[in-house]
PDB file of N, CA and C in Angstrom:
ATOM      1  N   UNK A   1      39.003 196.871 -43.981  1.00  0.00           N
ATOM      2  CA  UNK A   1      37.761 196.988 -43.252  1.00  0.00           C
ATOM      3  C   UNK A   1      37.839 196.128 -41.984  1.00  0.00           C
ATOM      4  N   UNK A   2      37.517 196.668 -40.752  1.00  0.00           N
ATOM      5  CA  UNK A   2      37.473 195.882 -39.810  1.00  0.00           C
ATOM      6  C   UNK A   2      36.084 195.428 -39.253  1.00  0.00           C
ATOM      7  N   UNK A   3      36.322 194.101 -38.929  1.00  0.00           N
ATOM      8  CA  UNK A   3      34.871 193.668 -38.781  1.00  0.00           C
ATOM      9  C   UNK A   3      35.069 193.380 -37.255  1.00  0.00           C
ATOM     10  N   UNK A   4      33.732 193.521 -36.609  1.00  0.00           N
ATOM     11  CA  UNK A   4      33.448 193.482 -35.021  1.00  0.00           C
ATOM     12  C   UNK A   4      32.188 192.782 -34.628  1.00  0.00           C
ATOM     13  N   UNK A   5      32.025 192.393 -33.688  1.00  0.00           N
ATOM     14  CA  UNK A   5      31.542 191.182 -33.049  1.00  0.00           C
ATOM     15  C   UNK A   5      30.419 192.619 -32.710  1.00  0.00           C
ATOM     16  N   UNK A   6      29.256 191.187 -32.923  1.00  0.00           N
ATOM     17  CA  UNK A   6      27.798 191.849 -32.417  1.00  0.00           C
ATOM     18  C   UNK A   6      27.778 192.782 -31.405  1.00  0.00           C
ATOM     19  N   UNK A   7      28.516 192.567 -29.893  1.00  0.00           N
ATOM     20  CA  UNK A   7      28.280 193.389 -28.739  1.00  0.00           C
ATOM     21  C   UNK A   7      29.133 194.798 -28.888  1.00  0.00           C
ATOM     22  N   UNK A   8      30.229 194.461 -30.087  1.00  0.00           N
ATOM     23  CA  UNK A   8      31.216 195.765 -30.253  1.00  0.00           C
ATOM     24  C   UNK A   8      30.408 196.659 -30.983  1.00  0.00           C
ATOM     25  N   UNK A   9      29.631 196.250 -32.147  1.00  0.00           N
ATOM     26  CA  UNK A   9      28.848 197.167 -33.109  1.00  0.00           C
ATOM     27  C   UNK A   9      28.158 197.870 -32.522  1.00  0.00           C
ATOM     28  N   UNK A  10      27.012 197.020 -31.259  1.00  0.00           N
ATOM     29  CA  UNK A  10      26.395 197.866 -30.232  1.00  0.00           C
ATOM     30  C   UNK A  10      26.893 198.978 -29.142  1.00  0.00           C
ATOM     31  N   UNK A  11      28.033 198.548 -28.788  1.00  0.00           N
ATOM     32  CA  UNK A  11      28.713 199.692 -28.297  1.00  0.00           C
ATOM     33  C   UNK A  11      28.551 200.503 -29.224  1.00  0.00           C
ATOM     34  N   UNK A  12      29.464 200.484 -30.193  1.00  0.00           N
ATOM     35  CA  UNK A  12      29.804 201.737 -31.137  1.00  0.00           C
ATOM     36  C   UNK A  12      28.211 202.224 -32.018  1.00  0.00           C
ATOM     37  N   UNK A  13      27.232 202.267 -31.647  1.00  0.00           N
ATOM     38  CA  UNK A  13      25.981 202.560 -31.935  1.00  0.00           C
ATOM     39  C   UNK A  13      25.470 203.250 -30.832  1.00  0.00           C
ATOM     40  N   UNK A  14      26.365 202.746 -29.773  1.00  0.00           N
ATOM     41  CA  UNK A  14      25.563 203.508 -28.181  1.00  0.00           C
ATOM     42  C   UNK A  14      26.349 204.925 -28.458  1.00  0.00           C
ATOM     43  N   UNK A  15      28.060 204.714 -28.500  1.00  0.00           N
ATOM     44  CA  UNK A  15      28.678 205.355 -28.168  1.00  0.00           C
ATOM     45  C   UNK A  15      28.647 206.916 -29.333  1.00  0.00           C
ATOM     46  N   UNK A  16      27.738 206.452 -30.611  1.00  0.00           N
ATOM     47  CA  UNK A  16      27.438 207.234 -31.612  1.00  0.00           C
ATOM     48  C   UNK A  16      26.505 208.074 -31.080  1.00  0.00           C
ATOM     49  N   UNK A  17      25.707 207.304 -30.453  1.00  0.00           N
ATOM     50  CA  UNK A  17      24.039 207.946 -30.236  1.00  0.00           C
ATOM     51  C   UNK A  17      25.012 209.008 -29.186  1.00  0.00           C
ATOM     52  N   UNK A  18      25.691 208.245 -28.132  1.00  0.00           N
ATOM     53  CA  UNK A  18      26.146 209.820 -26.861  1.00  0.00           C
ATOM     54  C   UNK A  18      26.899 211.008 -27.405  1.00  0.00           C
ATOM     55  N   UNK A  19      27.603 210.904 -28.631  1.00  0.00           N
ATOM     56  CA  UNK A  19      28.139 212.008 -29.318  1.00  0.00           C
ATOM     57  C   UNK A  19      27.098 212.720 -30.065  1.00  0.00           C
ATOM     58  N   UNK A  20      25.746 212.372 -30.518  1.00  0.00           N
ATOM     59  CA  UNK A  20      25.181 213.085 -30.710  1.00  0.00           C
ATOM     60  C   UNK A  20      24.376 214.132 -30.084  1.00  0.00           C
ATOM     61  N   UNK A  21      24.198 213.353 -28.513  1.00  0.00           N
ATOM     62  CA  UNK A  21      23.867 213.834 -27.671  1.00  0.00           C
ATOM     63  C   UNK A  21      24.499 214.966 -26.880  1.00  0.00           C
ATOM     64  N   UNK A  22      25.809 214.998 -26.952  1.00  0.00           N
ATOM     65  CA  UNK A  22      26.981 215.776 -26.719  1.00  0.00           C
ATOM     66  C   UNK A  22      26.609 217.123 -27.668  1.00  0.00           C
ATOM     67  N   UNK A  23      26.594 216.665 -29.027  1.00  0.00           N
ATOM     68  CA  UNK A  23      26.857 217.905 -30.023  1.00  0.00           C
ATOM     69  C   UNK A  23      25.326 218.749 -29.672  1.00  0.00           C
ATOM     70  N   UNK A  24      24.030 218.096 -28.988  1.00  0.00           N
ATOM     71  CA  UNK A  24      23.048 218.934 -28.885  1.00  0.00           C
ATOM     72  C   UNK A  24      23.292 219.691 -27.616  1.00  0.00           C
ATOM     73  N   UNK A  25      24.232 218.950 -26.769  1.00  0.00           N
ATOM     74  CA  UNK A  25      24.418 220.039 -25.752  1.00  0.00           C
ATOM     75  C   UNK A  25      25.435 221.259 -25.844  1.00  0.00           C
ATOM     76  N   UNK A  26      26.188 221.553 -26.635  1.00  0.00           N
ATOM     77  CA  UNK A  26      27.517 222.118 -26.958  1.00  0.00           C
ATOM     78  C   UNK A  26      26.258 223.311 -28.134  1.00  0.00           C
ATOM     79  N   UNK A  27      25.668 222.848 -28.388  1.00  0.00           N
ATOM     80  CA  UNK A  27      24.581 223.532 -29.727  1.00  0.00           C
ATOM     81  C   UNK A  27      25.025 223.370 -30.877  1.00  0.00           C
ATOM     82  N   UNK A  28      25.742 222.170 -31.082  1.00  0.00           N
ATOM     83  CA  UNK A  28      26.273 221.990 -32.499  1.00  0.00           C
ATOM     84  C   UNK A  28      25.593 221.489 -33.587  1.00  0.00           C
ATOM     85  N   UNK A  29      24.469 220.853 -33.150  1.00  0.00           N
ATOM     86  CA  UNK A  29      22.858 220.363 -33.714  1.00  0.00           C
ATOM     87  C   UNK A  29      21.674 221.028 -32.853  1.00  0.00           C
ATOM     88  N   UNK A  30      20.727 220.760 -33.314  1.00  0.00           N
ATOM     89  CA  UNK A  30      19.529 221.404 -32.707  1.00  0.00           C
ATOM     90  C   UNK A  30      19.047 219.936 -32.404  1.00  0.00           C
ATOM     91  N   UNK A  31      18.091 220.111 -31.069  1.00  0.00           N
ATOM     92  CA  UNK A  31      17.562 218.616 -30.194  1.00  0.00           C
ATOM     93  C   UNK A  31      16.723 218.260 -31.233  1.00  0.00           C
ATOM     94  N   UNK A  32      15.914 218.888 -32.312  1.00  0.00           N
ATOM     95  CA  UNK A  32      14.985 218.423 -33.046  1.00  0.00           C
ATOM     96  C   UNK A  32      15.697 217.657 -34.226  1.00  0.00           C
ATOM     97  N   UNK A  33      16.900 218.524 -34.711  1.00  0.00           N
ATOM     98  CA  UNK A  33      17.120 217.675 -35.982  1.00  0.00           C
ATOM     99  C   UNK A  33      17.644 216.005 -35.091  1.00  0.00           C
ATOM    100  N   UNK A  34      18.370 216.127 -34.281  1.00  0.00           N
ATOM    101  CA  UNK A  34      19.027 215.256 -33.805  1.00  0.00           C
ATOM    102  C   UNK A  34      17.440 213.856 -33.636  1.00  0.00           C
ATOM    103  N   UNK A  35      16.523 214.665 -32.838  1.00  0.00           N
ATOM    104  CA  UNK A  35      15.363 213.300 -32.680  1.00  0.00           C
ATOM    105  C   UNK A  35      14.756 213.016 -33.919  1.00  0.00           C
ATOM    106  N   UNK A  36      14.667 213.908 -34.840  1.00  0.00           N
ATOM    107  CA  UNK A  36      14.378 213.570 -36.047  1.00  0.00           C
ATOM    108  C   UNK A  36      15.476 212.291 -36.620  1.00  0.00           C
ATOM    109  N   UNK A  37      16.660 212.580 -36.933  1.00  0.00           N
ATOM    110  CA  UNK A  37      17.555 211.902 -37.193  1.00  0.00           C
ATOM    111  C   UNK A  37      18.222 210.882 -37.009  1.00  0.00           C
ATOM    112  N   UNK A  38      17.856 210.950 -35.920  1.00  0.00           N
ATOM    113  CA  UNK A  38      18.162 209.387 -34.576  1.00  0.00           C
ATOM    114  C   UNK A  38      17.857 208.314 -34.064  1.00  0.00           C
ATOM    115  N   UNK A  39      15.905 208.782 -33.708  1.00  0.00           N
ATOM    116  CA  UNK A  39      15.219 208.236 -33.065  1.00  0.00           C
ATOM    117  C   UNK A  39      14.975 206.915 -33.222  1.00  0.00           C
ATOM    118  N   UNK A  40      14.731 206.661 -34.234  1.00  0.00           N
ATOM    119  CA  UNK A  40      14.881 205.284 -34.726  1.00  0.00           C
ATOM    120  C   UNK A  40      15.974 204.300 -34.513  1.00  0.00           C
ATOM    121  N   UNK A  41      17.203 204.950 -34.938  1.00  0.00           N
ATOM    122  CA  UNK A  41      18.307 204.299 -34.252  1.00  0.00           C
ATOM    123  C   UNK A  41      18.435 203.981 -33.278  1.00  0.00           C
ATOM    124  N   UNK A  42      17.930 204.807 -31.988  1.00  0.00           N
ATOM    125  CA  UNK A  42      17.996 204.802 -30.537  1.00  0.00           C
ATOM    126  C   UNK A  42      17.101 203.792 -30.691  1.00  0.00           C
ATOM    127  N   UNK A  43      15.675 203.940 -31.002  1.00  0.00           N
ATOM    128  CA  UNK A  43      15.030 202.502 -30.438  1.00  0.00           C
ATOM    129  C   UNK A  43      15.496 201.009 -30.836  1.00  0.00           C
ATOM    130  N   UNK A  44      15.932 201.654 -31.849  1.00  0.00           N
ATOM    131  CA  UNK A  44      16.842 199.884 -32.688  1.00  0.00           C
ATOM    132  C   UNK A  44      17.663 199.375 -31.468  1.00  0.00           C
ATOM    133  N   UNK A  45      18.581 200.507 -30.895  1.00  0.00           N
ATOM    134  CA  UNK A  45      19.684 199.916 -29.734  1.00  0.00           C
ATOM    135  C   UNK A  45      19.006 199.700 -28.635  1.00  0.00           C
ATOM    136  N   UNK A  46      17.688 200.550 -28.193  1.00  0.00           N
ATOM    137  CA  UNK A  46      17.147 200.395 -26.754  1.00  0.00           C
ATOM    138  C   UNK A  46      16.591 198.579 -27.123  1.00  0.00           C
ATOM    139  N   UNK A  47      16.285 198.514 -28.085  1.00  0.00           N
ATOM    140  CA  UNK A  47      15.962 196.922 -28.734  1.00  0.00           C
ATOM    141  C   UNK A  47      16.671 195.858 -28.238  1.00  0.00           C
ATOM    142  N   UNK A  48      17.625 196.112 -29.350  1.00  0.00           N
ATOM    143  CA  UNK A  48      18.926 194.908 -29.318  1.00  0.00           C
ATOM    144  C   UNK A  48      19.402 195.117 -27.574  1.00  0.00           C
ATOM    145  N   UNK A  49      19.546 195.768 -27.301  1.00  0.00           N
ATOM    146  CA  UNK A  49      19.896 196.436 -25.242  1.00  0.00           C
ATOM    147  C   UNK A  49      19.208 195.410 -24.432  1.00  0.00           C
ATOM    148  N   UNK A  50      17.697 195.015 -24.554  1.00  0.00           N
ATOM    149  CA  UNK A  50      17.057 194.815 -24.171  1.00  0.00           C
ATOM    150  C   UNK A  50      17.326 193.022 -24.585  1.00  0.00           C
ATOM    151  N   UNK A  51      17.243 192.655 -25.771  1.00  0.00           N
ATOM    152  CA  UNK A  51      17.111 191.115 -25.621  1.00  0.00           C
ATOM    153  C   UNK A  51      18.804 190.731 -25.446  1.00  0.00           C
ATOM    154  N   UNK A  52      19.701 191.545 -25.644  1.00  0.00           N
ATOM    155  CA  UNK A  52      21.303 191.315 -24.803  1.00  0.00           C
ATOM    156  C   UNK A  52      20.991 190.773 -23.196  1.00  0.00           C
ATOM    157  N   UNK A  53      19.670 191.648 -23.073  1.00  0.00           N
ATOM    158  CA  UNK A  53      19.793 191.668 -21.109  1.00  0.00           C
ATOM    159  C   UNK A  53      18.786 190.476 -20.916  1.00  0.00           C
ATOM    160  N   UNK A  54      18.307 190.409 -21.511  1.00  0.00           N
ATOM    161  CA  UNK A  54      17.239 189.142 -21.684  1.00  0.00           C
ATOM    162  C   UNK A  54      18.228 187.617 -21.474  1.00  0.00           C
ATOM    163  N   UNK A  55      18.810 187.905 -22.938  1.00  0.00           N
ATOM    164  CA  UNK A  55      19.707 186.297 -22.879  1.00  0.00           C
ATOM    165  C   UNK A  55      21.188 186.428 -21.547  1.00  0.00           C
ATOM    166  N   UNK A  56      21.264 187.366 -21.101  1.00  0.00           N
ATOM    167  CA  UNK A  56      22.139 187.491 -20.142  1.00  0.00           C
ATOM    168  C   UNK A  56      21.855 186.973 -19.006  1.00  0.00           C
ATOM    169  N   UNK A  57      20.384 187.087 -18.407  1.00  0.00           N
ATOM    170  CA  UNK A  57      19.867 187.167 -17.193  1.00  0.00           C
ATOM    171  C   UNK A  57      18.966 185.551 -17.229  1.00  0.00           C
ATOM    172  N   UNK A  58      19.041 185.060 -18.669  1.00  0.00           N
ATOM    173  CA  UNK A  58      18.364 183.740 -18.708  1.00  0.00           C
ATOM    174  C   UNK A  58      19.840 182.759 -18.755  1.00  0.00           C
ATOM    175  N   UNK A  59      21.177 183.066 -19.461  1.00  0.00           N
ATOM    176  CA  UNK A  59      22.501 182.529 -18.597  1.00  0.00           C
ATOM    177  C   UNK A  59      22.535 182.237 -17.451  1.00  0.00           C
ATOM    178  N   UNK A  60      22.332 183.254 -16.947  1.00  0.00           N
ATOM    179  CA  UNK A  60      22.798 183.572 -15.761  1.00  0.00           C
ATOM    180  C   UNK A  60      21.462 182.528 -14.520  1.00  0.00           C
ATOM    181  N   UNK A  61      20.357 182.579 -14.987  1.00  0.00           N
ATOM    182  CA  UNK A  61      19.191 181.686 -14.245  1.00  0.00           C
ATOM    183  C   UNK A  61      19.823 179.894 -14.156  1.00  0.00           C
ATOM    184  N   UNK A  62      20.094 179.787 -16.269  1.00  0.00           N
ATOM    185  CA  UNK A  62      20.827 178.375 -16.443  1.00  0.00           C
ATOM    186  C   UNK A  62      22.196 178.031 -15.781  1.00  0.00           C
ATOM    187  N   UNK A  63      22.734 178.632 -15.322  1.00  0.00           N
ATOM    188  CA  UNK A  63      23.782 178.849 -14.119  1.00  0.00           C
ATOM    189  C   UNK A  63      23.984 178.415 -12.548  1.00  0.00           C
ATOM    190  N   UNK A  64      23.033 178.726 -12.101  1.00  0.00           N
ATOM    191  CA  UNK A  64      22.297 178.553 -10.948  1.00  0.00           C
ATOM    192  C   UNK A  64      21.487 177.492 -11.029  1.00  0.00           C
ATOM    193  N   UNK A  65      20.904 176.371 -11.807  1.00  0.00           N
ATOM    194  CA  UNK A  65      20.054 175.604 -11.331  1.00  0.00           C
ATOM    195  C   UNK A  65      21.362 174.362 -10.804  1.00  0.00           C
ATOM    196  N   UNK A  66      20.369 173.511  -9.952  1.00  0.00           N
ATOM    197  CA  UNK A  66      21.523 172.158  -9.665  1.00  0.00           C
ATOM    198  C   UNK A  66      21.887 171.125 -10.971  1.00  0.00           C
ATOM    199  N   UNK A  67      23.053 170.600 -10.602  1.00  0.00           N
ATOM    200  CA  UNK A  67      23.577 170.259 -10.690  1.00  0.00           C
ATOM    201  C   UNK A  67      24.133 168.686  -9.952  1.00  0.00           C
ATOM    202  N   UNK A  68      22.986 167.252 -10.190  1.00  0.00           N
ATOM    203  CA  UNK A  68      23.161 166.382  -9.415  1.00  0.00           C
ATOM    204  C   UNK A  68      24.038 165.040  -9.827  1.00  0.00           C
ATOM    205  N   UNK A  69      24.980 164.546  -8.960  1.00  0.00           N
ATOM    206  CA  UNK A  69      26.084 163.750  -8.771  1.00  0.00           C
ATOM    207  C   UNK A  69      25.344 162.605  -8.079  1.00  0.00           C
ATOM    208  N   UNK A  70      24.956 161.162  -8.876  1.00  0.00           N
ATOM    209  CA  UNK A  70      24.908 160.044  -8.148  1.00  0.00           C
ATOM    210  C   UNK A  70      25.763 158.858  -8.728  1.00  0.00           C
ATOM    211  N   UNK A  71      26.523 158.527  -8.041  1.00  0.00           N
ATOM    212  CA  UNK A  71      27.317 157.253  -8.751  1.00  0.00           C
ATOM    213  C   UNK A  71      28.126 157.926  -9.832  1.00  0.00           C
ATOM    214  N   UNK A  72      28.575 158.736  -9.887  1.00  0.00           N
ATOM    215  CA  UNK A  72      29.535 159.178 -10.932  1.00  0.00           C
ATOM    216  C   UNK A  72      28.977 159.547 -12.559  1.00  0.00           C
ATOM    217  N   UNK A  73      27.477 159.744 -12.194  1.00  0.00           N
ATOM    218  CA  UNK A  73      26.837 160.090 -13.009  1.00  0.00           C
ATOM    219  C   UNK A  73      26.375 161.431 -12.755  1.00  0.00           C
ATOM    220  N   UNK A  74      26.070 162.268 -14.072  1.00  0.00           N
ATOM    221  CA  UNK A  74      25.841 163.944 -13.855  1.00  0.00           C
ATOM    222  C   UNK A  74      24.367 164.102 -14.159  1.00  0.00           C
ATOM    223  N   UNK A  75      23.362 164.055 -13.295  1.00  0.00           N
ATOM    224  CA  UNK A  75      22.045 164.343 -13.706  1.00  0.00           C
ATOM    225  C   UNK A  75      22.025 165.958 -13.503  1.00  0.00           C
ATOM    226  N   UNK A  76      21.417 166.122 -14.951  1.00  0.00           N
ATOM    227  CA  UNK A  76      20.827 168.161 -15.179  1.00  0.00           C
ATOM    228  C   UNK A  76      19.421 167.739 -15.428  1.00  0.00           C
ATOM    229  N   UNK A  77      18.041 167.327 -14.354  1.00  0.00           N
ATOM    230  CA  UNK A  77      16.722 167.067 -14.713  1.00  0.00           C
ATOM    231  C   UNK A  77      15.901 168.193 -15.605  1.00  0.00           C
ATOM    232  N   UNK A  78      16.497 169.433 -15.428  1.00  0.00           N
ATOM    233  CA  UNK A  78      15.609 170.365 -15.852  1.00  0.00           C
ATOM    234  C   UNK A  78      16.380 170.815 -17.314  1.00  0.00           C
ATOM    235  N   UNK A  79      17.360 169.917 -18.378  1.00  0.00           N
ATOM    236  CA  UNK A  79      17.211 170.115 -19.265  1.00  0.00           C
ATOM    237  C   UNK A  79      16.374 169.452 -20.021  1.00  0.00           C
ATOM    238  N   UNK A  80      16.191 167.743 -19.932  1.00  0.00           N
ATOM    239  CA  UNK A  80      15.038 166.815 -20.696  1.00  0.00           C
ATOM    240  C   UNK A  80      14.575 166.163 -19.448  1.00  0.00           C
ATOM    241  N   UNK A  81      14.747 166.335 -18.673  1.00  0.00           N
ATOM    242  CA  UNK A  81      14.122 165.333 -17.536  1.00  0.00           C
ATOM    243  C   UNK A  81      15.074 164.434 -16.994  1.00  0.00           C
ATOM    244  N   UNK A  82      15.719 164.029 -17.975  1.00  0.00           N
ATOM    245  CA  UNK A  82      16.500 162.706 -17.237  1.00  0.00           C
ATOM    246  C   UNK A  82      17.880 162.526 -17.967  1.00  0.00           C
ATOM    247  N   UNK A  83      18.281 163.758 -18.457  1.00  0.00           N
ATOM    248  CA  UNK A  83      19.586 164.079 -18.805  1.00  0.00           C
ATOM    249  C   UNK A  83      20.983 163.689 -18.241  1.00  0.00           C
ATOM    250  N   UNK A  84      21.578 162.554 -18.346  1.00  0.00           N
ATOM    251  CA  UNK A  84      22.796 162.358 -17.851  1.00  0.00           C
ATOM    252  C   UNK A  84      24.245 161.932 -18.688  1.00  0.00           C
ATOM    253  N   UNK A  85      25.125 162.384 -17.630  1.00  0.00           N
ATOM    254  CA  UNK A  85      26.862 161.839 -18.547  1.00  0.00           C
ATOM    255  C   UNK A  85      27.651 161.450 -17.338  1.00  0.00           C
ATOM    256  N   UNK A  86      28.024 160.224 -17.670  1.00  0.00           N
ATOM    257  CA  UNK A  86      29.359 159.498 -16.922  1.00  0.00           C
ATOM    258  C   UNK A  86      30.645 160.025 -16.789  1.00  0.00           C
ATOM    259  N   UNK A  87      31.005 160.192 -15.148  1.00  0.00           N
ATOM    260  CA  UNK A  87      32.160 160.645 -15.028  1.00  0.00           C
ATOM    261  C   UNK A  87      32.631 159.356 -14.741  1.00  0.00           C
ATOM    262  N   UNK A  88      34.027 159.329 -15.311  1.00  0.00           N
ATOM    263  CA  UNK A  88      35.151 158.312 -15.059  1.00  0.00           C
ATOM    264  C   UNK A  88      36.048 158.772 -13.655  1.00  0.00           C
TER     265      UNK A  88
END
């Protein structure tokens, strides 16, 4: 059994949902059984999609704030206020 990391499972849940989507265009399912069958799934991934892009874009904010150097000390104010570590 192979096991896969959270963002791989989601792929392969996206990449499930587009083959189903495929087989309704080819007419290999009907669009109804398929939304019957699916729909739920799809919102589960439009879900998990959504707080992926969430914690991505709040990285990405914690990324960008400064970053201050006095005396060989590393102040980050906007994690506790007065957050620091000594560079040698």
């Amino acid at each position: 059994m192979l096991l896969f990391s959270p963002d791989m499972q989601l792929l392969e849940r996206v990449e499930h949902l587009m083959v189903v989507v495929a087989q309704t265009l080819t007419g290999d399912i009907s669009v109804r059984d398929a939304l019957v069958q699916h729909t739920p799934e799809k919102y589960e991934v439009e879900r998990e999609i959504g707080e992926c892009s969430r914690t991505g874009a709040a990285l990405l904010e914690r990324l960008a704030l400064p970053v201050i150097v006095i005396d060989g000390c590393v102040f980050q104010p906007y994690l506790t206020g007065k957050f620091r570590v000594k560079i040698n």
